[in-house]
C-alpha atoms as a PDB file:
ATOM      1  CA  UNK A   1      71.223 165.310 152.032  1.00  0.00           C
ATOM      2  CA  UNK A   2      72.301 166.292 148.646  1.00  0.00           C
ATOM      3  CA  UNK A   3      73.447 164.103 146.323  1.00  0.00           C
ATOM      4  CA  UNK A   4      76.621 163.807 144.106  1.00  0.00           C
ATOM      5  CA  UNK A   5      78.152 161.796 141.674  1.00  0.00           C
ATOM      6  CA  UNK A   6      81.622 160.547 141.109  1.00  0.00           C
ATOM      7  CA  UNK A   7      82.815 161.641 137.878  1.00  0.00           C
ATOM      8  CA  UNK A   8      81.601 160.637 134.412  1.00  0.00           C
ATOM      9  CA  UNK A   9      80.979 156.740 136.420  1.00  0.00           C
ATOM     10  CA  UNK A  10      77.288 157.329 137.567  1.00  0.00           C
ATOM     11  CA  UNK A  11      77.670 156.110 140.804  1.00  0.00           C
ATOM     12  CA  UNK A  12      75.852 158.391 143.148  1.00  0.00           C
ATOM     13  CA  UNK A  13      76.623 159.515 146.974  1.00  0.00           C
ATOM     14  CA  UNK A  14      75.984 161.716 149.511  1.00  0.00           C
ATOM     15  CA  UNK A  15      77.698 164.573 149.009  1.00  0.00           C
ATOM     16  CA  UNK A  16      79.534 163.911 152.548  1.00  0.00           C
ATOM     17  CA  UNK A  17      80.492 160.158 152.914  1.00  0.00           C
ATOM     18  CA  UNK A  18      81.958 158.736 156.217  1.00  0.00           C
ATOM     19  CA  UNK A  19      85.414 157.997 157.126  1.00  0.00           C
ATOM     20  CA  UNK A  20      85.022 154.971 159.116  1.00  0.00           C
ATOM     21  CA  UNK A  21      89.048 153.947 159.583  1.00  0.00           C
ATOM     22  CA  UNK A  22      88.711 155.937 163.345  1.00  0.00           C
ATOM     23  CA  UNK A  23      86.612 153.470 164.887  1.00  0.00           C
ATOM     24  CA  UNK A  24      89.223 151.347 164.529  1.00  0.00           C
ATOM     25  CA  UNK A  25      91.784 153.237 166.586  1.00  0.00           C
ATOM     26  CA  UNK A  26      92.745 153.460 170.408  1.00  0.00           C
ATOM     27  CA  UNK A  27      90.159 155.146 172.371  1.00  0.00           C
ATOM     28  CA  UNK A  28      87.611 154.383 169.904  1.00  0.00           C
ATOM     29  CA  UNK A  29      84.037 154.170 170.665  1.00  0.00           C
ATOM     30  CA  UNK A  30      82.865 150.423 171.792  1.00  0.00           C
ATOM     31  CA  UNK A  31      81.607 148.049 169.199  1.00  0.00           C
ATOM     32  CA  UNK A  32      78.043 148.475 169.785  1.00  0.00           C
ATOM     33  CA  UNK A  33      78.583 152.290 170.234  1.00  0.00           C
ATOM     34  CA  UNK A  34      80.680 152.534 166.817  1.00  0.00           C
ATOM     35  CA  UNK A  35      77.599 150.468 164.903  1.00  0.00           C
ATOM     36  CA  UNK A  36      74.960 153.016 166.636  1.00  0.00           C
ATOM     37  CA  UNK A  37      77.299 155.471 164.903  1.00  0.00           C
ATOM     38  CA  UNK A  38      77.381 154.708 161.717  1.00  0.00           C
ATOM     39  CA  UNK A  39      73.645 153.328 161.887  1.00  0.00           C
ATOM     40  CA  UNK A  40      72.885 157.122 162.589  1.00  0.00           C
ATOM     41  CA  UNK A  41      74.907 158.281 159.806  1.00  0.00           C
ATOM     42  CA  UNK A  42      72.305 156.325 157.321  1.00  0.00           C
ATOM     43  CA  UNK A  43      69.598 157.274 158.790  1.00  0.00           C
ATOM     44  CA  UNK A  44      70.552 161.278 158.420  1.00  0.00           C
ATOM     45  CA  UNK A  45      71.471 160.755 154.914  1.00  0.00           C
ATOM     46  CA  UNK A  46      74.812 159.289 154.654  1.00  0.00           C
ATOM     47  CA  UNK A  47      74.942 156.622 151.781  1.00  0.00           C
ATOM     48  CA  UNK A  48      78.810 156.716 151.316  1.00  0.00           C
ATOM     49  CA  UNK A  49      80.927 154.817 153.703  1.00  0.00           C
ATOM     50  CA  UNK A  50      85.114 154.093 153.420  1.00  0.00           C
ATOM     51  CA  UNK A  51      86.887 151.242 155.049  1.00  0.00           C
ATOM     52  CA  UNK A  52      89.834 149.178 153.985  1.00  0.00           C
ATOM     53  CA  UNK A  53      91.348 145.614 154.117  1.00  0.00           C
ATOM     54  CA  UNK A  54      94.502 147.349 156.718  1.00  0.00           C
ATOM     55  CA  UNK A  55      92.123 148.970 159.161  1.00  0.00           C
ATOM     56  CA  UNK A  56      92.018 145.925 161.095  1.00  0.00           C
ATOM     57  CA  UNK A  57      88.838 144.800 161.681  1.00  0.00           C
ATOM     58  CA  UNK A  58      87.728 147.720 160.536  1.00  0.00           C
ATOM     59  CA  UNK A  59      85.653 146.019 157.308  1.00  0.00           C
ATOM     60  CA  UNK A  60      83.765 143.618 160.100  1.00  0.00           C
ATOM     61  CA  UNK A  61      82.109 146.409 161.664  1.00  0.00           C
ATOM     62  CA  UNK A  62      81.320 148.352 158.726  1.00  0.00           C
ATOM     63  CA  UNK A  63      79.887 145.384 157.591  1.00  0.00           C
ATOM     64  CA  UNK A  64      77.933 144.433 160.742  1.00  0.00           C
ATOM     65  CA  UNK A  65      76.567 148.169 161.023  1.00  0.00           C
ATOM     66  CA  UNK A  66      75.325 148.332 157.484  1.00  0.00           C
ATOM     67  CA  UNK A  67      73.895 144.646 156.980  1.00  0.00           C
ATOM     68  CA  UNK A  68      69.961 146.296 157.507  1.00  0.00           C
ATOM     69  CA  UNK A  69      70.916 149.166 154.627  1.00  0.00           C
ATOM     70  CA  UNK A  70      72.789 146.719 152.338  1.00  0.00           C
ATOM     71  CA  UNK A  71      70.689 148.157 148.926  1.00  0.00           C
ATOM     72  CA  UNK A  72      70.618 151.550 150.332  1.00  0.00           C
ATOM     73  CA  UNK A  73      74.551 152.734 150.649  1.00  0.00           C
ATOM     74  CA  UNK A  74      77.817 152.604 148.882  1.00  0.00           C
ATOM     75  CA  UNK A  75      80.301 150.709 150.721  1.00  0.00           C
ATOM     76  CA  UNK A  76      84.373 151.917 149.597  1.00  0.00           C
ATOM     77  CA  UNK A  77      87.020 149.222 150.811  1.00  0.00           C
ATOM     78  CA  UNK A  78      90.316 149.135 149.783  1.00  0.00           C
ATOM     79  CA  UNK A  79      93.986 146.214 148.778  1.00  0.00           C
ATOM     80  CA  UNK A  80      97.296 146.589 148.495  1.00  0.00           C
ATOM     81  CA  UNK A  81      98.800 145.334 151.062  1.00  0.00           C
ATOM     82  CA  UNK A  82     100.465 142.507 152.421  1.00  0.00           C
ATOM     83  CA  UNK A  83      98.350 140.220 154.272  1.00  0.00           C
ATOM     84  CA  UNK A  84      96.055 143.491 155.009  1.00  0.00           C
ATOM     85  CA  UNK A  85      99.142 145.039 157.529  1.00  0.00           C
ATOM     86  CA  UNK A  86     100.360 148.159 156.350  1.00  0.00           C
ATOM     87  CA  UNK A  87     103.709 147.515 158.006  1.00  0.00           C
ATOM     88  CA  UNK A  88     104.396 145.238 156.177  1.00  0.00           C
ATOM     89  CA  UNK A  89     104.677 147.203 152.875  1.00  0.00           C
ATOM     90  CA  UNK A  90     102.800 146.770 149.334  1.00  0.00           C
ATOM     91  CA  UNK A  91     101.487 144.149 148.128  1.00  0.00           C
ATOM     92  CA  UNK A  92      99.410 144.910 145.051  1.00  0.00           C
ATOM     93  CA  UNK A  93     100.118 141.709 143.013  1.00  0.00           C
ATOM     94  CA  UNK A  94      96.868 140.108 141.069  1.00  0.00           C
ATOM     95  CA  UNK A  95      97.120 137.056 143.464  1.00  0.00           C
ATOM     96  CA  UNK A  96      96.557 139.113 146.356  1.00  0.00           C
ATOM     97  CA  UNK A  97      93.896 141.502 144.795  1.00  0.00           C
ATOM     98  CA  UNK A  98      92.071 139.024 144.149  1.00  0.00           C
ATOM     99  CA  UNK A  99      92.574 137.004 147.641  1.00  0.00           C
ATOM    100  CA  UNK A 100      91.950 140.502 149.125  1.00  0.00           C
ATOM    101  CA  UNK A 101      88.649 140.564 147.500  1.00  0.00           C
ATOM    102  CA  UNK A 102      87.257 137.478 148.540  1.00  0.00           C
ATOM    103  CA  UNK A 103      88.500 138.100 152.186  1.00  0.00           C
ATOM    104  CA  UNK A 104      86.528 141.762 152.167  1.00  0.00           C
ATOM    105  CA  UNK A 105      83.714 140.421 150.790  1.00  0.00           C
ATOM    106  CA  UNK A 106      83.256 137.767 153.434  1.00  0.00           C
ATOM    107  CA  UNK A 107      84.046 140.532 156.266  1.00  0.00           C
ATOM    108  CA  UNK A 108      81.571 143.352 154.796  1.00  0.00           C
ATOM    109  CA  UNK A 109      78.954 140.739 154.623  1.00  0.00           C
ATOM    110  CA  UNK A 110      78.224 141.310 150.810  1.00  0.00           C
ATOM    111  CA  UNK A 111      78.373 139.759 147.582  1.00  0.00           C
ATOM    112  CA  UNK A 112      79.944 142.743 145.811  1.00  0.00           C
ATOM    113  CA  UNK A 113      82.443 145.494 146.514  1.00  0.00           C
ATOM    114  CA  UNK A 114      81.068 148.641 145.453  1.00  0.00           C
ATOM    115  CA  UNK A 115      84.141 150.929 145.306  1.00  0.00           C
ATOM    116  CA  UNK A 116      87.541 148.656 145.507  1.00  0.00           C
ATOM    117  CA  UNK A 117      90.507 151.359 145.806  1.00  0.00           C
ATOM    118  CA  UNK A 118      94.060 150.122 145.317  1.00  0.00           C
ATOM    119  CA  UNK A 119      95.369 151.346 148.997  1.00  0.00           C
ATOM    120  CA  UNK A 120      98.587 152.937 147.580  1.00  0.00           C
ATOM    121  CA  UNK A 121     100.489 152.613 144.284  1.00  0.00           C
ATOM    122  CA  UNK A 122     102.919 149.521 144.010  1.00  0.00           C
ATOM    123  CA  UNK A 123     106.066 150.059 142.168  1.00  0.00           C
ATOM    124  CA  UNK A 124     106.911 146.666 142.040  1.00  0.00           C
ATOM    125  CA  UNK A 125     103.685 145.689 139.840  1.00  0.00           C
ATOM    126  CA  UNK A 126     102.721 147.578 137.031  1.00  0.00           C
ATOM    127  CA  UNK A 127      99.368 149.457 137.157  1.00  0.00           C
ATOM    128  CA  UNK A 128      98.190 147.769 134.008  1.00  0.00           C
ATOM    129  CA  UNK A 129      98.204 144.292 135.748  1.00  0.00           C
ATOM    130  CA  UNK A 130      96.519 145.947 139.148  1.00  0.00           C
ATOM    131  CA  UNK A 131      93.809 147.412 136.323  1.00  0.00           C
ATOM    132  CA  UNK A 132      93.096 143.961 134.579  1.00  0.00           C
ATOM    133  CA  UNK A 133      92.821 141.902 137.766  1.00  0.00           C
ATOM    134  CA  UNK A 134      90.371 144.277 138.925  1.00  0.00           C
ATOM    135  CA  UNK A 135      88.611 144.460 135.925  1.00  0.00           C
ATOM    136  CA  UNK A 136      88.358 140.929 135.807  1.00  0.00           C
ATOM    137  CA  UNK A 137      86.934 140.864 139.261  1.00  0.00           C
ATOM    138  CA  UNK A 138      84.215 143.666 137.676  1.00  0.00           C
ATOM    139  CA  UNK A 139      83.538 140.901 135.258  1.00  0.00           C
ATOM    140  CA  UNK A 140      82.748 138.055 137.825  1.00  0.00           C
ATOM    141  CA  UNK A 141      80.357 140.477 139.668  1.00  0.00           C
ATOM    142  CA  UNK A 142      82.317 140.813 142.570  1.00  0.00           C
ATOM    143  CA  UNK A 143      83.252 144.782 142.209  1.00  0.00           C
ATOM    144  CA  UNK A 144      80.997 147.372 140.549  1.00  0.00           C
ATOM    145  CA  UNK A 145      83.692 150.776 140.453  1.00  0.00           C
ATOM    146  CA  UNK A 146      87.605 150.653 140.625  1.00  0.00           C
ATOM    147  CA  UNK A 147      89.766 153.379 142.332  1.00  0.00           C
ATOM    148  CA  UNK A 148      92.877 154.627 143.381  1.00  0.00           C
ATOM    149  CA  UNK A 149      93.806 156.502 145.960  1.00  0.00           C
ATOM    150  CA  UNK A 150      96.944 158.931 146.282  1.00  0.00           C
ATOM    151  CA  UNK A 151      98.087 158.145 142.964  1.00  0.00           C
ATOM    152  CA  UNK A 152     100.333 160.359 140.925  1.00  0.00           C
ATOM    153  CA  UNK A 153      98.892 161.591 137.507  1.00  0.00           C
ATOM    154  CA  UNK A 154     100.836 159.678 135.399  1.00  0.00           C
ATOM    155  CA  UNK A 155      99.855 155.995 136.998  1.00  0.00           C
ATOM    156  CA  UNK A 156      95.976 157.720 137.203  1.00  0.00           C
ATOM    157  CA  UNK A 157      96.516 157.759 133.398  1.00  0.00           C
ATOM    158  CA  UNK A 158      97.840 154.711 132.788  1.00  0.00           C
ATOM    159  CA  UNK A 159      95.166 152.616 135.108  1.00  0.00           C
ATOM    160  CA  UNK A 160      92.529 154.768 133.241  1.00  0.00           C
ATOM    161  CA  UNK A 161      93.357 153.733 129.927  1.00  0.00           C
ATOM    162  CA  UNK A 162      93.100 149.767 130.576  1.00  0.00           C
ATOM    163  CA  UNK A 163      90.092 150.685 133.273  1.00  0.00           C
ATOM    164  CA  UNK A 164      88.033 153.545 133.668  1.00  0.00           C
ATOM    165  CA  UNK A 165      88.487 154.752 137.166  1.00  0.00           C
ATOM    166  CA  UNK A 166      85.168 155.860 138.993  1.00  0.00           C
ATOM    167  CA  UNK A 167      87.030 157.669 142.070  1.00  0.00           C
ATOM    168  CA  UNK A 168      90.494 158.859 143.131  1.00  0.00           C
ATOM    169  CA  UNK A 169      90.780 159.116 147.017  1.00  0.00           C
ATOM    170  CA  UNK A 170      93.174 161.580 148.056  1.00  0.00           C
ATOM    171  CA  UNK A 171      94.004 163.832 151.306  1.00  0.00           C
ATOM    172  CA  UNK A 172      92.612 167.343 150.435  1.00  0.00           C
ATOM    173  CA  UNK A 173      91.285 170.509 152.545  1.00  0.00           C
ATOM    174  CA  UNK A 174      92.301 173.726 153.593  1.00  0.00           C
ATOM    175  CA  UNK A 175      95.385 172.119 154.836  1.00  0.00           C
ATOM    176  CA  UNK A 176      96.289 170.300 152.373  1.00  0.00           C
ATOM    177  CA  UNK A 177      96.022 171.865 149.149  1.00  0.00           C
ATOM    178  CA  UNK A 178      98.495 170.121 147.045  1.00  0.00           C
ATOM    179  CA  UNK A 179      96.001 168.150 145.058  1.00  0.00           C
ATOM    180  CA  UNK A 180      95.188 171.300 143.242  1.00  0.00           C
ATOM    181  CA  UNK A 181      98.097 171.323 141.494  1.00  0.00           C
ATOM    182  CA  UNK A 182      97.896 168.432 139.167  1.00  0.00           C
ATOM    183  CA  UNK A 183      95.885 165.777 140.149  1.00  0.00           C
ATOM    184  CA  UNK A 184      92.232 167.886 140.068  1.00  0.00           C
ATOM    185  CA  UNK A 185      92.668 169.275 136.782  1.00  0.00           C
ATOM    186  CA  UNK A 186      93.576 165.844 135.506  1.00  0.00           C
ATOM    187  CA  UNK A 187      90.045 164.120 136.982  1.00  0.00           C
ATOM    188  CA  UNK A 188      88.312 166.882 135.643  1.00  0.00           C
ATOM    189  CA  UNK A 189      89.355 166.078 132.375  1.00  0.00           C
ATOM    190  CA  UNK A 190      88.964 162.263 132.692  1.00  0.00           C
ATOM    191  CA  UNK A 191      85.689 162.118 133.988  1.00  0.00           C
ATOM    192  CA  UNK A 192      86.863 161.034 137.400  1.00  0.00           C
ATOM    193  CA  UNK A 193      85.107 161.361 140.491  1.00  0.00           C
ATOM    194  CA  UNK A 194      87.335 162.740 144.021  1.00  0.00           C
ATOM    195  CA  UNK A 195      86.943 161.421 147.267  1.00  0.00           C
ATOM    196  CA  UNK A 196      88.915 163.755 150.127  1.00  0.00           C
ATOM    197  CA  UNK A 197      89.567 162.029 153.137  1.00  0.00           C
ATOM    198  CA  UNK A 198      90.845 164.121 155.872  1.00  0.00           C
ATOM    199  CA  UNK A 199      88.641 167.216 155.164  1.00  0.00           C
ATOM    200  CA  UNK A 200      88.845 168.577 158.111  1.00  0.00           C
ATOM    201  CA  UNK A 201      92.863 168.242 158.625  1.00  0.00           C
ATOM    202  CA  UNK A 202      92.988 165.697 160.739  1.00  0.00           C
ATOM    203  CA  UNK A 203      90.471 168.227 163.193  1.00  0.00           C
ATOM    204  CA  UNK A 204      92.689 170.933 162.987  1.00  0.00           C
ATOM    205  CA  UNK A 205      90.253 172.693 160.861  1.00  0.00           C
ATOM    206  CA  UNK A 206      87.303 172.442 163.951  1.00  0.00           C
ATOM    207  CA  UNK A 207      88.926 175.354 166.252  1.00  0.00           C
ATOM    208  CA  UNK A 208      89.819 172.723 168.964  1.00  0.00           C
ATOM    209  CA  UNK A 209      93.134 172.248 168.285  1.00  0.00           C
ATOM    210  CA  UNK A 210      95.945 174.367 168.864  1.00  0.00           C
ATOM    211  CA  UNK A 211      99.370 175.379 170.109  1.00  0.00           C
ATOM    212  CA  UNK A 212      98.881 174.968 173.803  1.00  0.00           C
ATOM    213  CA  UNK A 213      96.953 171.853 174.177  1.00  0.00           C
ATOM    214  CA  UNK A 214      98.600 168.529 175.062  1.00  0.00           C
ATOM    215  CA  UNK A 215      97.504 165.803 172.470  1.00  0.00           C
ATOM    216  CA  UNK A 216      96.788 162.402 174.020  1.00  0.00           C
ATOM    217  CA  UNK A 217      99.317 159.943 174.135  1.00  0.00           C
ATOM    218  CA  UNK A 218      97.818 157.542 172.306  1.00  0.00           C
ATOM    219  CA  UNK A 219      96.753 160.084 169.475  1.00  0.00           C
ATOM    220  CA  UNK A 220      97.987 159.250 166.132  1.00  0.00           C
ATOM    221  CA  UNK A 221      98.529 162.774 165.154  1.00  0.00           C
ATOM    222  CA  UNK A 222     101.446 162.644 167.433  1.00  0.00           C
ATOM    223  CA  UNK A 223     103.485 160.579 164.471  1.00  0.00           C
ATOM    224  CA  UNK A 224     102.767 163.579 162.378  1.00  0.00           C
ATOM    225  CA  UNK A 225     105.534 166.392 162.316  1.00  0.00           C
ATOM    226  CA  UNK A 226     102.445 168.667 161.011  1.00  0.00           C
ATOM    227  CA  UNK A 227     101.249 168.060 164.396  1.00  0.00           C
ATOM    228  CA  UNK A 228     104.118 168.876 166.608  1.00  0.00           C
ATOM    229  CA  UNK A 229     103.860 171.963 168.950  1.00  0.00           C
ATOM    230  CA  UNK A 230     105.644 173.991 167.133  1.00  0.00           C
ATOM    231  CA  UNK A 231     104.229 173.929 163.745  1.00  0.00           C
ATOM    232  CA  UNK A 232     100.820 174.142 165.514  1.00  0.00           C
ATOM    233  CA  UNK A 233     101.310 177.043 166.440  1.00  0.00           C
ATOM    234  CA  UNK A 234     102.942 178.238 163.200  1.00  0.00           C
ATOM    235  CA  UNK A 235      99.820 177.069 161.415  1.00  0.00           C
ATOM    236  CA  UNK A 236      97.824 178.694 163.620  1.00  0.00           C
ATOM    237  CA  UNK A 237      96.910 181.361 160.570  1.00  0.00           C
ATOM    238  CA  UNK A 238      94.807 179.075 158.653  1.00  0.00           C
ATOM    239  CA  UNK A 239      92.581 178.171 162.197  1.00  0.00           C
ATOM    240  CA  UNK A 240      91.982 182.020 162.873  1.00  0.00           C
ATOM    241  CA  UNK A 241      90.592 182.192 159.344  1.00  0.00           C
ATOM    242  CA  UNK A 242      87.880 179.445 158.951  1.00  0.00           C
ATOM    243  CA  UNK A 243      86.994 180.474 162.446  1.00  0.00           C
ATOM    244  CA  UNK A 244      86.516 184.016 161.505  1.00  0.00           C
ATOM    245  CA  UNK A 245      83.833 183.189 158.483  1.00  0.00           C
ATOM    246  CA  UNK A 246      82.461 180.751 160.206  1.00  0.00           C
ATOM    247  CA  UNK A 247      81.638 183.377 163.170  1.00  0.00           C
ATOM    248  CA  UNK A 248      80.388 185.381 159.865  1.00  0.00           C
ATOM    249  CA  UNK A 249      78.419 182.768 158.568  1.00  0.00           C
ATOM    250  CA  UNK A 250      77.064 181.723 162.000  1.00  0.00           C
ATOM    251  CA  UNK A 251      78.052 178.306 161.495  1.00  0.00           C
ATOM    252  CA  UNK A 252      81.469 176.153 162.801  1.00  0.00           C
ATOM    253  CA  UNK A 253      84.536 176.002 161.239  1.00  0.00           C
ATOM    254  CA  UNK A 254      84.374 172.646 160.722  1.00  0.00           C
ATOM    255  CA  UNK A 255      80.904 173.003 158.607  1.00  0.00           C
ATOM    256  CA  UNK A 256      83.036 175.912 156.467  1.00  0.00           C
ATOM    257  CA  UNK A 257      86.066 173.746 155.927  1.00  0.00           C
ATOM    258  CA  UNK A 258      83.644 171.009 154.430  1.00  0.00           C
ATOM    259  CA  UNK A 259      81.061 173.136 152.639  1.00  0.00           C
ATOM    260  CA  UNK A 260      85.188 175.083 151.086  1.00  0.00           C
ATOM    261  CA  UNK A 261      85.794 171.229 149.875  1.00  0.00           C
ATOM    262  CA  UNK A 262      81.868 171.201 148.468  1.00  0.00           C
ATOM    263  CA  UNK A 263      81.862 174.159 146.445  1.00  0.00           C
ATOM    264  CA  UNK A 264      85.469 173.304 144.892  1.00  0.00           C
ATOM    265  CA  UNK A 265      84.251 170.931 142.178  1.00  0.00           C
ATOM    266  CA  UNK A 266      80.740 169.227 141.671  1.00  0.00           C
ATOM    267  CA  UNK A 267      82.734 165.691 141.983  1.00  0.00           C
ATOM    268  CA  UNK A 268      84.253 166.103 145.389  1.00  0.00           C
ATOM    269  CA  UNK A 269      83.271 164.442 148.005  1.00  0.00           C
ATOM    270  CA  UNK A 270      84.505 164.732 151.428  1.00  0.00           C
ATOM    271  CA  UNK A 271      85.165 161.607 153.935  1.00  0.00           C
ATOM    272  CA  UNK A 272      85.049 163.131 157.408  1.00  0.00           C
ATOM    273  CA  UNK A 273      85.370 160.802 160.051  1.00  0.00           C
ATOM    274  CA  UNK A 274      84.059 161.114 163.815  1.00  0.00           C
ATOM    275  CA  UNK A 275      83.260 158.689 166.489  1.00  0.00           C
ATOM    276  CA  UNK A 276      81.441 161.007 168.048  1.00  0.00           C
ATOM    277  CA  UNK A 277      77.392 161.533 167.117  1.00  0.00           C
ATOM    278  CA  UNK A 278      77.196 165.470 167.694  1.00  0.00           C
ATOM    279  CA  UNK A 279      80.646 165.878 165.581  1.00  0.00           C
ATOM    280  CA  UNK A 280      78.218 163.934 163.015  1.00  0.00           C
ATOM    281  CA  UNK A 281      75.569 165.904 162.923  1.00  0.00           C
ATOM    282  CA  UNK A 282      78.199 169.025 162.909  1.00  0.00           C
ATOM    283  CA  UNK A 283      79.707 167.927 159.766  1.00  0.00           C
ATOM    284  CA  UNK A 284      76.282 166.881 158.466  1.00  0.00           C
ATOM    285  CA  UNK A 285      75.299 170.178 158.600  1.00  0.00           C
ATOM    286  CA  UNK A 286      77.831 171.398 156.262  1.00  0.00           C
ATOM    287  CA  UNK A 287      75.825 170.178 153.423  1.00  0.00           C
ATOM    288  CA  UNK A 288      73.785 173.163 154.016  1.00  0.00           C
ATOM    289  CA  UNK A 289      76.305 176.120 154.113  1.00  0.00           C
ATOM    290  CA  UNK A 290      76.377 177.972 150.513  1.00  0.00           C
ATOM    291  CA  UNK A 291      80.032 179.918 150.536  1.00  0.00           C
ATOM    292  CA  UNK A 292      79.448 183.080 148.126  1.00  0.00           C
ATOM    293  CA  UNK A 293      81.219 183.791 145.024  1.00  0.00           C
ATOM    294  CA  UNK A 294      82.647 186.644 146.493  1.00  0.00           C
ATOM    295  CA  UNK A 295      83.229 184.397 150.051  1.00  0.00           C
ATOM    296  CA  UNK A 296      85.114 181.979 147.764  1.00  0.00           C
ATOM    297  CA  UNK A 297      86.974 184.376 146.139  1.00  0.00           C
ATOM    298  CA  UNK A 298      88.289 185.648 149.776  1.00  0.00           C
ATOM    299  CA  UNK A 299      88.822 182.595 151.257  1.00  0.00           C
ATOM    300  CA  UNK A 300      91.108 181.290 148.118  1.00  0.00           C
ATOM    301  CA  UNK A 301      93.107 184.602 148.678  1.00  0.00           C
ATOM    302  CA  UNK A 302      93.917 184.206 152.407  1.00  0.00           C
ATOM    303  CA  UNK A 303      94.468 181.417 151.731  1.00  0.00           C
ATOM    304  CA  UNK A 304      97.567 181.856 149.413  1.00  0.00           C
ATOM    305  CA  UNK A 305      99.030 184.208 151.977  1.00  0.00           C
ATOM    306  CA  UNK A 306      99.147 181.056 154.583  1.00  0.00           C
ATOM    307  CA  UNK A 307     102.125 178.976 154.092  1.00  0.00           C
ATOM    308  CA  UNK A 308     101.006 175.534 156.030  1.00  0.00           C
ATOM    309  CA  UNK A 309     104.143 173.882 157.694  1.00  0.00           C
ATOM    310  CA  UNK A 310     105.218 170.527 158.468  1.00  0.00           C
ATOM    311  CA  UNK A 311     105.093 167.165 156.748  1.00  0.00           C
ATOM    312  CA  UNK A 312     102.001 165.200 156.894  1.00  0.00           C
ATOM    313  CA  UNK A 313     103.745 161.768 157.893  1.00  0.00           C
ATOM    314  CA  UNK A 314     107.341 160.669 159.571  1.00  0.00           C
ATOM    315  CA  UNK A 315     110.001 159.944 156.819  1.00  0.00           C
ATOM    316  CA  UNK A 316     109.752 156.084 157.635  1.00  0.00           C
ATOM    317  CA  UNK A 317     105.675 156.605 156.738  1.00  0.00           C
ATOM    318  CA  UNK A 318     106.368 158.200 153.527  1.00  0.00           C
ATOM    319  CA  UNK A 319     108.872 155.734 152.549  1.00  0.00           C
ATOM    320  CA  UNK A 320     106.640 152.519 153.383  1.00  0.00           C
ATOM    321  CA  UNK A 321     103.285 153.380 151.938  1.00  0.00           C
ATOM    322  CA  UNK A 322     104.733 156.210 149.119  1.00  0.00           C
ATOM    323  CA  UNK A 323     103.025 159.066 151.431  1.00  0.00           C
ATOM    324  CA  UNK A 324     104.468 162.239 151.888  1.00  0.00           C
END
């Protein structure tokens, strides 16, 4: 797999990472099946890999899967909240960054975080303290790169200036295009490496979903208004396009809605995240597709002409972790 690297930091990845916070939901693979997972991902070329302190015990089995490649991959983890439970709101204080770290650190399995992320932006501490604590950690040895993820420009800034950020992790596909507004042409000029998670629109970018089909009950997309029936069906625009060049490109939609993100900006690099093996080697794929100038060029027109609708999250989401 190709490589990539973050911004102006020098830490190199794959150019696709993996999502890992999935294998942590209901109707998730089985332990052992989950760690046969990722275990496959390394072996194809996947050095990148994103958990997070409120995945539950998501970091345990990141760390468990990746103990044989510790010297070989990039592990991402992430604070900021209290006691690790996103319901229970932000928590980004230097006591508990710092108590955060030493709790990932024993669950990965590792003597240093490689990527540590502040989860979401706390208004209640000022990003200057969040920057020094973490740069202080950098100074024990206990985190190599410092990130942020969905932050606004001006706290992207302001971190920046007291620590250089390596990554900013952010929501960003065909579906989700606001990114390109502000916050891209502000990495761009920092030096600052992007990591997208949901590339693939939370798989509504794969073909599968649509309109008509009954999502699980226990599928998380339900909390999503984006997700409803209605505004399925609504978005149903953007679908009929990727699947349209991908039937051009002889390829899935799903490897032209990542290898879109790839051929944005040389520091992007997409997060998808499957628990399946053959949606892995799908998306692995991707890092072979080469979208045209002139393909490019199309696609970014449709794409204008598509007005996406629906919020991402519920208004009691957006107003607990700062999402919208």
């Amino acid at each position: 797999m190709n490589k990539k690297k973050l911004g102006n930091s020098g830490l190199e990845v794959s150019a696709l990472g993996f999502g890992a916070m999935g294998l942590s939901f209901p109707n998730a693979p089985t332990k052992e099946e989950s760690i046969k997972l990722i275990r496959s991902a390394v072996e194809r070329g996947i050095t990148f890999f994103d958990t997070a302190q409120g995945y539950g015990e998501n970091e345990l089995l990141v760390g468990e899967a990746l103990e044989p490649f510790k010297n070989e991959v990039v592990i991402a983890t992430k604070f900021g909240f209290k006691d690790g439970n996103v319901r229970l709101g932000l928590d980004s204080r230097p006591e508990n960054i710092i108590a955060t770290a030493e709790a990932s650190l024993k669950r990965l399995g590792t003597d240093v975080i490689d990527l540590f992320y502040q989860h979401r932006f706390d208004p209640n501490v000022p990003i200057e303290d969040v920057a020094g604590t973490v740069k202080d950690l950098i100074e024990q040895g206990k985190v190599k790169h410092f990130g942020l993820s969905e932050a606004p420009v001006e706290i992207i800034r302001k971190a920046h200036a007291v620590l250089p950020i390596t990554a900013l992790q952010s929501e960003y596909s065909m579906f989700y295009r606001e990114p390109e507004n502000d916050i891209i042409p502000t990495l761009e000029e920092l030096g600052i490496g992007f990591v997208s998670f949901s590339p693939l629109g939370k798989g509504f970018l794969t073909g599968t979903i649509n309109g008509s089909i009954e999502l699980d009950k226990d599928d998380i997309r339900n909390y999503s208004p984006r997700f409803s029936k209605e505004n399925r069906k609504a978005n149903q625009a953007l679908v009929d396009l990727v699947v349209s060049i991908a039937t051009d490109k002889n390829a899935t939609p799903a490897q032209i809605a990542l290898g879109w993100l790839l051929a944005q900006k040389p520091f992007i690099v997409p997060i998808p995240g499957t628990s399946k093996l053959h949606r892995l080697q799908e998306n692995i794929g991707a890092d072979s597709i080469t979208l045209t100038t002139d393909e490019l060029e199309k696609i970014n027109l449709t794409l204008t002409t598509i007005k996406i609708v629906g919020e991402r999250y519920p208004s009691q989401i957006q107003e607990a972790t700062g999402r919208k």
